[in-house]
ModelCIF file with pLDDT and N, C-alpha, C, O atoms, coordinates in Angstrom:
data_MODEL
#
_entry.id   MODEL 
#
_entity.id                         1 
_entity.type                       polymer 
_entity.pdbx_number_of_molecules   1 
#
_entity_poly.entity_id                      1 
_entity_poly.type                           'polypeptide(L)' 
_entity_poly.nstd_linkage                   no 
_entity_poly.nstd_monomer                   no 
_entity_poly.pdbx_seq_one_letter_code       
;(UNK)(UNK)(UNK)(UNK)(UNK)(UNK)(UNK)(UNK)(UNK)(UNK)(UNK)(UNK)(UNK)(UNK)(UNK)(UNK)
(UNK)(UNK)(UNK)(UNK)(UNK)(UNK)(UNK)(UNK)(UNK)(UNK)(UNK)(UNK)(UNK)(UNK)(UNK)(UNK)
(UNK)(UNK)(UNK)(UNK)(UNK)(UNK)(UNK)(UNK)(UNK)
;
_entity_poly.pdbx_seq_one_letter_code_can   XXXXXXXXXXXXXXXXXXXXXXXXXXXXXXXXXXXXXXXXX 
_entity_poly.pdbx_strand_id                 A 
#
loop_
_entity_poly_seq.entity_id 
_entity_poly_seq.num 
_entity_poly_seq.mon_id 
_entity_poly_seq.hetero 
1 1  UNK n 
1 2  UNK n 
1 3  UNK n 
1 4  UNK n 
1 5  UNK n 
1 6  UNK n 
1 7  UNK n 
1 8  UNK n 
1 9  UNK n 
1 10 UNK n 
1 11 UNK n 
1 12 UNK n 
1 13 UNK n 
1 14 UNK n 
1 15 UNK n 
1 16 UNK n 
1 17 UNK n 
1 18 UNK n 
1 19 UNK n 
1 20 UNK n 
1 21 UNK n 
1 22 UNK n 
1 23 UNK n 
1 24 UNK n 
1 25 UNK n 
1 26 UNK n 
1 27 UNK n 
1 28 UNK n 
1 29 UNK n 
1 30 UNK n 
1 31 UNK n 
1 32 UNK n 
1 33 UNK n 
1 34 UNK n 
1 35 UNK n 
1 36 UNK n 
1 37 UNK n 
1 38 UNK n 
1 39 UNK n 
1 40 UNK n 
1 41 UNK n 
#
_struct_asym.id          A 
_struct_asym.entity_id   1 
#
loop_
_ma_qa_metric.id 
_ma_qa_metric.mode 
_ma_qa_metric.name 
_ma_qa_metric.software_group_id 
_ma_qa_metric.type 
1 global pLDDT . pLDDT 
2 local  pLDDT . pLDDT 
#
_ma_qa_metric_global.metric_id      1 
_ma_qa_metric_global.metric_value   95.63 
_ma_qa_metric_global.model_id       1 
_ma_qa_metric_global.ordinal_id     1 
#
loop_
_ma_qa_metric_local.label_asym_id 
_ma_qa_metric_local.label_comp_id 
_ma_qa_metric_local.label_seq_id 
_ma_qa_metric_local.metric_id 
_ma_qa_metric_local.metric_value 
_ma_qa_metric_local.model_id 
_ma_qa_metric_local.ordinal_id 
A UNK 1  2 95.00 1 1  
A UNK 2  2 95.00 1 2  
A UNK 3  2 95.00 1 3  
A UNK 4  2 95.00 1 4  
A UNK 5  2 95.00 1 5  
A UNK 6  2 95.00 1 6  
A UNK 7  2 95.00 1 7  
A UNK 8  2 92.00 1 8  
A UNK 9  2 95.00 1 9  
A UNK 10 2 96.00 1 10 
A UNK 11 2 95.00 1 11 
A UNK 12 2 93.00 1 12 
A UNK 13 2 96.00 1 13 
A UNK 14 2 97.00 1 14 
A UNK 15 2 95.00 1 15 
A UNK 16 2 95.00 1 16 
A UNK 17 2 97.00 1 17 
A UNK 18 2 96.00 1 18 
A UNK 19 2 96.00 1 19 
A UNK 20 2 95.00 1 20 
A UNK 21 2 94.00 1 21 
A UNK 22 2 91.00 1 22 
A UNK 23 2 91.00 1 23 
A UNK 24 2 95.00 1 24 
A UNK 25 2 95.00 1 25 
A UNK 26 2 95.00 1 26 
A UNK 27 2 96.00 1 27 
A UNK 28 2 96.00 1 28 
A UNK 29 2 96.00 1 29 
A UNK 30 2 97.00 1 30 
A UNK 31 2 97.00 1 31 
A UNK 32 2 97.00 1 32 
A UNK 33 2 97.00 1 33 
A UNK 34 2 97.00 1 34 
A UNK 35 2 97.00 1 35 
A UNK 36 2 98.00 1 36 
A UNK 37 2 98.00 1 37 
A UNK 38 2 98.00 1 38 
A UNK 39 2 98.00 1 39 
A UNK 40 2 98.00 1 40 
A UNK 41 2 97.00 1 41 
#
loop_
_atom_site.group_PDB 
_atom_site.id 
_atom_site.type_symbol 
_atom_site.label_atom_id 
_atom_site.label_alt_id 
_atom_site.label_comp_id 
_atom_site.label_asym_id 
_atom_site.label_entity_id 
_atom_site.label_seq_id 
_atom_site.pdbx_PDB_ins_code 
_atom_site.Cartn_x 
_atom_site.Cartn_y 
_atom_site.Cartn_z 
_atom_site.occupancy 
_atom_site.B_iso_or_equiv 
_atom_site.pdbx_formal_charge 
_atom_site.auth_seq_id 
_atom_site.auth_comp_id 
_atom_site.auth_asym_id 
_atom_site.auth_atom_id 
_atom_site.pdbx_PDB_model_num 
ATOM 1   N N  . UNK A 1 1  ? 32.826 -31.307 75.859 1.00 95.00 ? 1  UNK A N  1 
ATOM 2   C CA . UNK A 1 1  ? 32.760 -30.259 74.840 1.00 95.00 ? 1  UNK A CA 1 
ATOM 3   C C  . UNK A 1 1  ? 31.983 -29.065 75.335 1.00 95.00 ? 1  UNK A C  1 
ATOM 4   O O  . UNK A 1 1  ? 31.041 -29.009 76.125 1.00 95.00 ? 1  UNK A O  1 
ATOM 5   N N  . UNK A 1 2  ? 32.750 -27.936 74.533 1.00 95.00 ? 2  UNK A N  1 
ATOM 6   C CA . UNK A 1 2  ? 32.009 -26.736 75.810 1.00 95.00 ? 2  UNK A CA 1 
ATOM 7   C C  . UNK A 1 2  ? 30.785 -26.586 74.859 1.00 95.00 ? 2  UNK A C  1 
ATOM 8   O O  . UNK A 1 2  ? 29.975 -26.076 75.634 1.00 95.00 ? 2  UNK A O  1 
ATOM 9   N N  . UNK A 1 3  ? 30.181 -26.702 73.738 1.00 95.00 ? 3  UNK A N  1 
ATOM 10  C CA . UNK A 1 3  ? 28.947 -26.813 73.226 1.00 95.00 ? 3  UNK A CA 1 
ATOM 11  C C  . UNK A 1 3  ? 27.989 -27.587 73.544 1.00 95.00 ? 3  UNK A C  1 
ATOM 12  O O  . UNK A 1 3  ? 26.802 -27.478 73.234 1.00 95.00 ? 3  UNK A O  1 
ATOM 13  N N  . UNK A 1 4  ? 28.639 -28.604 74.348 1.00 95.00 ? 4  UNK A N  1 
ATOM 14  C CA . UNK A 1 4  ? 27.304 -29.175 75.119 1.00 95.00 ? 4  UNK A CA 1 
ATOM 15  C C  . UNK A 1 4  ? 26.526 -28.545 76.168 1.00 95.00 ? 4  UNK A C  1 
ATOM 16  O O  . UNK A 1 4  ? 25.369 -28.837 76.470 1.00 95.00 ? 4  UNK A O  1 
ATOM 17  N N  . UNK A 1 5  ? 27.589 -27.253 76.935 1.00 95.00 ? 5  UNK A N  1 
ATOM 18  C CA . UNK A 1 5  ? 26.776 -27.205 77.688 1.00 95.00 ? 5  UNK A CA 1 
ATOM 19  C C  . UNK A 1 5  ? 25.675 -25.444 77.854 1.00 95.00 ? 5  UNK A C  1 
ATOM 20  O O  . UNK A 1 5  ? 25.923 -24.322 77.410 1.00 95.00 ? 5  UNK A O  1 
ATOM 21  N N  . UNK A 1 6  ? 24.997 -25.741 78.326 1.00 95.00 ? 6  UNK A N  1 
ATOM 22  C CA . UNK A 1 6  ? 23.454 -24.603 78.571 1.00 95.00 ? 6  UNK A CA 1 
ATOM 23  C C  . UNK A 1 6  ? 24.287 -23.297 78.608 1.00 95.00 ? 6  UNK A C  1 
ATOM 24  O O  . UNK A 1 6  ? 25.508 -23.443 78.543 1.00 95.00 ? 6  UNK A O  1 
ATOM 25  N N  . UNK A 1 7  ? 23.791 -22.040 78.703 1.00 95.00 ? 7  UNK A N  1 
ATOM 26  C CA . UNK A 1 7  ? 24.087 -21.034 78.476 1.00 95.00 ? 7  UNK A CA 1 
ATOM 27  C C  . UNK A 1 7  ? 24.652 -20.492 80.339 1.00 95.00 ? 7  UNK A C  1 
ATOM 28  O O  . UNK A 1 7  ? 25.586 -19.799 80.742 1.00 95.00 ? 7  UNK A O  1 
ATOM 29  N N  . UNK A 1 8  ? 23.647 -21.157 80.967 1.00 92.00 ? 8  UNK A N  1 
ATOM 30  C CA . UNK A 1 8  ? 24.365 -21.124 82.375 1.00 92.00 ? 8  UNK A CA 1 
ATOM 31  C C  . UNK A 1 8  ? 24.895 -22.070 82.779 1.00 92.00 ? 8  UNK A C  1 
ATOM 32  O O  . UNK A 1 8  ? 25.292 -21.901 83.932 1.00 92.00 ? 8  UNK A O  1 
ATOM 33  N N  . UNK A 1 9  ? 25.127 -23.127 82.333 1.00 95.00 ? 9  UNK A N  1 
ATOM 34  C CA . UNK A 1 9  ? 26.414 -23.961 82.478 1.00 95.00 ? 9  UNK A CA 1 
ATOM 35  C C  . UNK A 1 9  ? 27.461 -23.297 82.338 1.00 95.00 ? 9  UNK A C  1 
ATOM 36  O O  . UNK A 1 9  ? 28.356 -23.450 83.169 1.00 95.00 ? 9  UNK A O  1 
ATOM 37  N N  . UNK A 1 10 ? 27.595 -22.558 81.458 1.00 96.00 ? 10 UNK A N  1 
ATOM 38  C CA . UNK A 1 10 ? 28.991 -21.687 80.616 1.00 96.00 ? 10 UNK A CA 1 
ATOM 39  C C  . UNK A 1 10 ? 29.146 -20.867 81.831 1.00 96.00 ? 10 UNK A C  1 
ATOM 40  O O  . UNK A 1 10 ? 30.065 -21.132 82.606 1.00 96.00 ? 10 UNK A O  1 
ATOM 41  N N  . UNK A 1 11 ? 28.374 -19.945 82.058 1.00 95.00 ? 11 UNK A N  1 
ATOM 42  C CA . UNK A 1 11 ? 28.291 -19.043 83.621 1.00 95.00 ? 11 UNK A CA 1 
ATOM 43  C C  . UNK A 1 11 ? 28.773 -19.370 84.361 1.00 95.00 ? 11 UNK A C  1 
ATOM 44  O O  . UNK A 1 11 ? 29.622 -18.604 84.818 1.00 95.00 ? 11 UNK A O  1 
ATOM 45  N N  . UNK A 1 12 ? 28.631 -20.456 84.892 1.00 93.00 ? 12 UNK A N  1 
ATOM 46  C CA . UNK A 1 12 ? 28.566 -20.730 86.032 1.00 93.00 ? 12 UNK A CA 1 
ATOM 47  C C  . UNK A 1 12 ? 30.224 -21.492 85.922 1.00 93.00 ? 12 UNK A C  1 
ATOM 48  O O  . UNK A 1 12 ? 31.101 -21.194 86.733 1.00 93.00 ? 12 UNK A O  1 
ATOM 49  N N  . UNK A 1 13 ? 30.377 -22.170 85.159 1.00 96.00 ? 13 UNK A N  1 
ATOM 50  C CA . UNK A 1 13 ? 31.838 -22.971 85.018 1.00 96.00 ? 13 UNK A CA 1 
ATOM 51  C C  . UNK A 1 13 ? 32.930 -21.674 84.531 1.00 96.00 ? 13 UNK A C  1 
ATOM 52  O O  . UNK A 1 13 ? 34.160 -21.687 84.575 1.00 96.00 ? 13 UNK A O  1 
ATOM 53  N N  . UNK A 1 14 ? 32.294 -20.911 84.204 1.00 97.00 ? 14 UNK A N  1 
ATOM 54  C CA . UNK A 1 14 ? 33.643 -19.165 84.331 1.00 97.00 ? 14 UNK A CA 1 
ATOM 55  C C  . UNK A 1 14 ? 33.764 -18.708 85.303 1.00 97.00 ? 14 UNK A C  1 
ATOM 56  O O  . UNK A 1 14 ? 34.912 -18.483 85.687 1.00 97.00 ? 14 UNK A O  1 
ATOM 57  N N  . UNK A 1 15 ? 32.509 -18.324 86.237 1.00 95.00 ? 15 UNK A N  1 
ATOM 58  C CA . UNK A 1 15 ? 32.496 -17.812 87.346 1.00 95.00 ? 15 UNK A CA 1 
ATOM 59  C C  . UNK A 1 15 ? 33.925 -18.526 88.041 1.00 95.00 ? 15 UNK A C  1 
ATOM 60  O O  . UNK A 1 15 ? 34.981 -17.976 88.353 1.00 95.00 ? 15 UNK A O  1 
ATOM 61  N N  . UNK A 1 16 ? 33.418 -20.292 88.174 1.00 95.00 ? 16 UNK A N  1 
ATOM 62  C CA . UNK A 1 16 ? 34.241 -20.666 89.272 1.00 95.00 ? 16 UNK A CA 1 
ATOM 63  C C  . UNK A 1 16 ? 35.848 -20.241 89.285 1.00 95.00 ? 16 UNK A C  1 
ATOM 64  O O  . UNK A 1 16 ? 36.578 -20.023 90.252 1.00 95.00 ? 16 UNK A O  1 
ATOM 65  N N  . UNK A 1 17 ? 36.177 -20.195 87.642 1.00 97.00 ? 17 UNK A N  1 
ATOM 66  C CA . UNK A 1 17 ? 37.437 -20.164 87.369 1.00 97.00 ? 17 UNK A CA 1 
ATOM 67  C C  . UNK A 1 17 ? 38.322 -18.772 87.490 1.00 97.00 ? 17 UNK A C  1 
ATOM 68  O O  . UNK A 1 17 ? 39.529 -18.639 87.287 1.00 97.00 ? 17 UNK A O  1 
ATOM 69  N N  . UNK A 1 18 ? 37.163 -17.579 87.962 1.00 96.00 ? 18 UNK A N  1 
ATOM 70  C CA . UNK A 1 18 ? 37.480 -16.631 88.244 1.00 96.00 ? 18 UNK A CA 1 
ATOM 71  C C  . UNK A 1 18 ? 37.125 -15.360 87.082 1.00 96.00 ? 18 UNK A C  1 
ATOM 72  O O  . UNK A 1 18 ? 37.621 -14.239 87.189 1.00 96.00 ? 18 UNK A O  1 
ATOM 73  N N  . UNK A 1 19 ? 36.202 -15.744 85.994 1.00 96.00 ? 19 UNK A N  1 
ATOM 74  C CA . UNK A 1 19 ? 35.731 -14.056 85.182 1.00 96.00 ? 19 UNK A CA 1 
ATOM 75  C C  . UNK A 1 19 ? 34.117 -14.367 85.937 1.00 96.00 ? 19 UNK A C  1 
ATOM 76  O O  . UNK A 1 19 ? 33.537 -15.389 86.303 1.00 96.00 ? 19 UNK A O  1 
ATOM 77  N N  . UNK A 1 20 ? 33.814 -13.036 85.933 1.00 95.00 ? 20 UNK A N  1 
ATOM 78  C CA . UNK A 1 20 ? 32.787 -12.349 86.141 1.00 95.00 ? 20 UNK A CA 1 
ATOM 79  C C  . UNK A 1 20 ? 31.897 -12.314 85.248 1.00 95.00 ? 20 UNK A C  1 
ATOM 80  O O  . UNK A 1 20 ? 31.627 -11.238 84.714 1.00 95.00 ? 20 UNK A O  1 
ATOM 81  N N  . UNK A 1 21 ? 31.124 -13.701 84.823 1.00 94.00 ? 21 UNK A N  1 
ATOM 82  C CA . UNK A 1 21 ? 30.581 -13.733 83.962 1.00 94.00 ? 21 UNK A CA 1 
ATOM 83  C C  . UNK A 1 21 ? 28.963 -13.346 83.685 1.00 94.00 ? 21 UNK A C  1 
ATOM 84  O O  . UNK A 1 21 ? 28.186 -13.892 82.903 1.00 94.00 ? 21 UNK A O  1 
ATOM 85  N N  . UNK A 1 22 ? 28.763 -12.385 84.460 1.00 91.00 ? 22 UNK A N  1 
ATOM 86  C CA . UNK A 1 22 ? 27.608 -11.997 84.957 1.00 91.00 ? 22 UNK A CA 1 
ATOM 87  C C  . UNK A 1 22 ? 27.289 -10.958 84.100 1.00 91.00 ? 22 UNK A C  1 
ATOM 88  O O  . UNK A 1 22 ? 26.095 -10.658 84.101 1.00 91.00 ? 22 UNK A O  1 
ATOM 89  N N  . UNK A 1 23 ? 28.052 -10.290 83.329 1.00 91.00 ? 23 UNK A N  1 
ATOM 90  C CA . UNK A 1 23 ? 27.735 -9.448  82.479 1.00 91.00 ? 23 UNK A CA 1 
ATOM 91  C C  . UNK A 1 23 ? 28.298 -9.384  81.096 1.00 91.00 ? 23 UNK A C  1 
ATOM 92  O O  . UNK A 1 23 ? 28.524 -8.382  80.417 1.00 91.00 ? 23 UNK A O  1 
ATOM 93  N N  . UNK A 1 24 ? 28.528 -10.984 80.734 1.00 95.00 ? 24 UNK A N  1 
ATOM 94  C CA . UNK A 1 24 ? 29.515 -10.851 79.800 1.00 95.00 ? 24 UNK A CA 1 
ATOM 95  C C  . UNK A 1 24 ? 28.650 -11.934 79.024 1.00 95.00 ? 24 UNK A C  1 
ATOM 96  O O  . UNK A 1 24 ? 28.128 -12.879 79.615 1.00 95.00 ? 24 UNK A O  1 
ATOM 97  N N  . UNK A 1 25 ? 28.507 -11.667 77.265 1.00 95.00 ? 25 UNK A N  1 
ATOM 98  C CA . UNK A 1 25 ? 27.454 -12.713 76.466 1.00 95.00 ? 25 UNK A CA 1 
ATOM 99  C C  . UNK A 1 25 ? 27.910 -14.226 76.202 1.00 95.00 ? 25 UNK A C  1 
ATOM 100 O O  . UNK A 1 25 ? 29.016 -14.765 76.200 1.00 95.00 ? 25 UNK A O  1 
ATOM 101 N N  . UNK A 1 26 ? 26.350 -14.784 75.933 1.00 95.00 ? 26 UNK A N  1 
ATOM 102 C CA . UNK A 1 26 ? 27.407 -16.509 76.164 1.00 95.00 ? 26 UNK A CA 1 
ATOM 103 C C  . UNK A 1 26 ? 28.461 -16.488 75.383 1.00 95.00 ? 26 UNK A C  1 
ATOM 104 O O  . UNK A 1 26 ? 29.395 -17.205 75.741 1.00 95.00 ? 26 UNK A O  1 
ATOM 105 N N  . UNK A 1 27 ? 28.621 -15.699 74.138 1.00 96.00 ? 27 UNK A N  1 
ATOM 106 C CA . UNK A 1 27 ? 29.817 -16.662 73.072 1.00 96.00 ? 27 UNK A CA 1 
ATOM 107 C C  . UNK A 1 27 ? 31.015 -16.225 73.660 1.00 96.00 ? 27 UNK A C  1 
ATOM 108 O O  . UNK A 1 27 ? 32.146 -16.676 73.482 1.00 96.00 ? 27 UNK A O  1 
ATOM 109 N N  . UNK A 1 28 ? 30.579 -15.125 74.515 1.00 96.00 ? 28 UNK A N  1 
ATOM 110 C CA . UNK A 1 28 ? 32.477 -14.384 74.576 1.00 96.00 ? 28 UNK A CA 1 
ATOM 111 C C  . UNK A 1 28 ? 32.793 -15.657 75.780 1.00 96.00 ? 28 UNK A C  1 
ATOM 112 O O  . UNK A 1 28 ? 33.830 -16.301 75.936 1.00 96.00 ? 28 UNK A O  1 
ATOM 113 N N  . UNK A 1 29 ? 31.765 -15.722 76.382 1.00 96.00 ? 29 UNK A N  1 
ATOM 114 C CA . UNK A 1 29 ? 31.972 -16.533 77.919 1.00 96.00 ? 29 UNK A CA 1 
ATOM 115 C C  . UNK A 1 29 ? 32.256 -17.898 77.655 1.00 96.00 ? 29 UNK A C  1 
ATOM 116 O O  . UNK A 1 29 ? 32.853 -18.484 78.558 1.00 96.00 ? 29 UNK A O  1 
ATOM 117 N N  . UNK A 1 30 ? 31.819 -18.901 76.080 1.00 97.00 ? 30 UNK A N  1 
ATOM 118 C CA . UNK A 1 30 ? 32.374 -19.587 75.730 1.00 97.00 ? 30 UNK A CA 1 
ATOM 119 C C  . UNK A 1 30 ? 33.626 -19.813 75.106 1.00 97.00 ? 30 UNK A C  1 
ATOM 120 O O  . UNK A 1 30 ? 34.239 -20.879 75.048 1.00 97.00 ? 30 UNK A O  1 
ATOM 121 N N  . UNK A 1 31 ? 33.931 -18.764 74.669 1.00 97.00 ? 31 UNK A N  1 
ATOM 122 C CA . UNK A 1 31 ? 35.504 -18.307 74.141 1.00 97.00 ? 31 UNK A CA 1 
ATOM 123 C C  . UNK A 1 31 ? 36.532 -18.249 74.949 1.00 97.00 ? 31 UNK A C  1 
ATOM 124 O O  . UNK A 1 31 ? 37.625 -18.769 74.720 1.00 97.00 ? 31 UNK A O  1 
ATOM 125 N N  . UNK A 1 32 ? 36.167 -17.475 76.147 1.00 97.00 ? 32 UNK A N  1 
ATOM 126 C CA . UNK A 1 32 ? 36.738 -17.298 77.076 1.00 97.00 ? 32 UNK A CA 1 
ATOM 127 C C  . UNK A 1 32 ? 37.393 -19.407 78.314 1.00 97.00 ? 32 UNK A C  1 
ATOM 128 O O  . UNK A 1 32 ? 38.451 -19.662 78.889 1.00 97.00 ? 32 UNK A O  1 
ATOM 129 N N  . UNK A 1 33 ? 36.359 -20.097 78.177 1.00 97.00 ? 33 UNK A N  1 
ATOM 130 C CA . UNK A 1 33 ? 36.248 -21.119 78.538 1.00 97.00 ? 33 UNK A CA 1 
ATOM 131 C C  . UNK A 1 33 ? 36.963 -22.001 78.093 1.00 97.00 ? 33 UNK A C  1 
ATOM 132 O O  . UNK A 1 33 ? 37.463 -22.704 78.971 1.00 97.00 ? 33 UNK A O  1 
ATOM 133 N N  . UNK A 1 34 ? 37.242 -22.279 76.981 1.00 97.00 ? 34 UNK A N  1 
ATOM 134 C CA . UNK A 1 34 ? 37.360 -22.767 75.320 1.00 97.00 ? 34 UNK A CA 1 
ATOM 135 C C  . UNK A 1 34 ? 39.327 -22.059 75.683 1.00 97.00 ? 34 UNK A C  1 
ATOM 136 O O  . UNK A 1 34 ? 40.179 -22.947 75.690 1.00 97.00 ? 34 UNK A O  1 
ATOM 137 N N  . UNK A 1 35 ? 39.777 -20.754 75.910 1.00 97.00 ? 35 UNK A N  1 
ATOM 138 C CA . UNK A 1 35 ? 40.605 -20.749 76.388 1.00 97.00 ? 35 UNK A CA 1 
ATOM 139 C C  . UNK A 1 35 ? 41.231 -21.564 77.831 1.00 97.00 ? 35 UNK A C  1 
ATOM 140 O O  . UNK A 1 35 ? 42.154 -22.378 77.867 1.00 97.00 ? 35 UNK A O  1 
ATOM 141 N N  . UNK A 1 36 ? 40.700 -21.234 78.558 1.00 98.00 ? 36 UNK A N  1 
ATOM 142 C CA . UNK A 1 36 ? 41.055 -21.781 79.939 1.00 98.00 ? 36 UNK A CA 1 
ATOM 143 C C  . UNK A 1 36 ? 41.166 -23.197 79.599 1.00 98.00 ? 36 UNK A C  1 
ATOM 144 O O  . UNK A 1 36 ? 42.338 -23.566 79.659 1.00 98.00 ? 36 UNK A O  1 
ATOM 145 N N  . UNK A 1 37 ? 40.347 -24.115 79.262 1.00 98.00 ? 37 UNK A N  1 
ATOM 146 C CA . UNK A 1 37 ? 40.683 -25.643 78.900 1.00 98.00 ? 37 UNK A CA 1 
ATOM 147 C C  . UNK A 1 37 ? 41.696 -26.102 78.224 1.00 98.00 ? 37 UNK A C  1 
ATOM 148 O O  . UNK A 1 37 ? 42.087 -27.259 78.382 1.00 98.00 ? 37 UNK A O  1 
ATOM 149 N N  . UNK A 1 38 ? 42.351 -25.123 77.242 1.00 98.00 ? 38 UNK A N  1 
ATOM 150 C CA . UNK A 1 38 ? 43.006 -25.243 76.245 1.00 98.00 ? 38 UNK A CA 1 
ATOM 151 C C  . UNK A 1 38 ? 44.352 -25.264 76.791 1.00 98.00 ? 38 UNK A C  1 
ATOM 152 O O  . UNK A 1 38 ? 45.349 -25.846 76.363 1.00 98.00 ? 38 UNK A O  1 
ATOM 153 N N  . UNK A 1 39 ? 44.152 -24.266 78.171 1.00 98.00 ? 39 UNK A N  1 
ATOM 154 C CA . UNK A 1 39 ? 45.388 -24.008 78.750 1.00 98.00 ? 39 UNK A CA 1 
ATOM 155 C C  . UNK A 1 39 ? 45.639 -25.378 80.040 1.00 98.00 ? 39 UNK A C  1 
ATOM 156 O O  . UNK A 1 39 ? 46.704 -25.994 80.064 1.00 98.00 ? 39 UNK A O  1 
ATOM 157 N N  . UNK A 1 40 ? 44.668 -25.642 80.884 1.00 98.00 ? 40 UNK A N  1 
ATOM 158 C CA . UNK A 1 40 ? 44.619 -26.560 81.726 1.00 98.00 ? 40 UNK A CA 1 
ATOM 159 C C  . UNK A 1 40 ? 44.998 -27.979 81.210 1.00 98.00 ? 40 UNK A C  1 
ATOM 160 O O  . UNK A 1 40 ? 45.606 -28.863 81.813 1.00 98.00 ? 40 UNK A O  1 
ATOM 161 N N  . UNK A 1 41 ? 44.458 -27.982 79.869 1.00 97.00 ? 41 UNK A N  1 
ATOM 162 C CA . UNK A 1 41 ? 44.562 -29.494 79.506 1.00 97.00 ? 41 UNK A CA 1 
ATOM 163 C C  . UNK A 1 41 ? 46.016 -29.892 79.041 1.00 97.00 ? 41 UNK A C  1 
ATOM 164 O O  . UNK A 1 41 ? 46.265 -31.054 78.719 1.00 97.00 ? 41 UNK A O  1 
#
């Protein structure tokens, strides 16, 4: 669940997937995440 994880957990698991999450706030960066899984799974 992506609410389990830390605020740079979220970072860091966007980064890999390719957004630039370095300047972007946790919720969008969890939203953003929350997509990508939705699509992978």
């Amino acid at each position: 669940g992506v609410a389990q994880l830390t605020a740079q957990e979220v970072k860091s698991a966007c980064y890999l997937r390719g957004l630039n999450s370095t300047h972007i706030a946790e919720d969008r960066c969890r939203t953003w995440l929350g997509e990508w899984l939705q699509i992978s799974c």
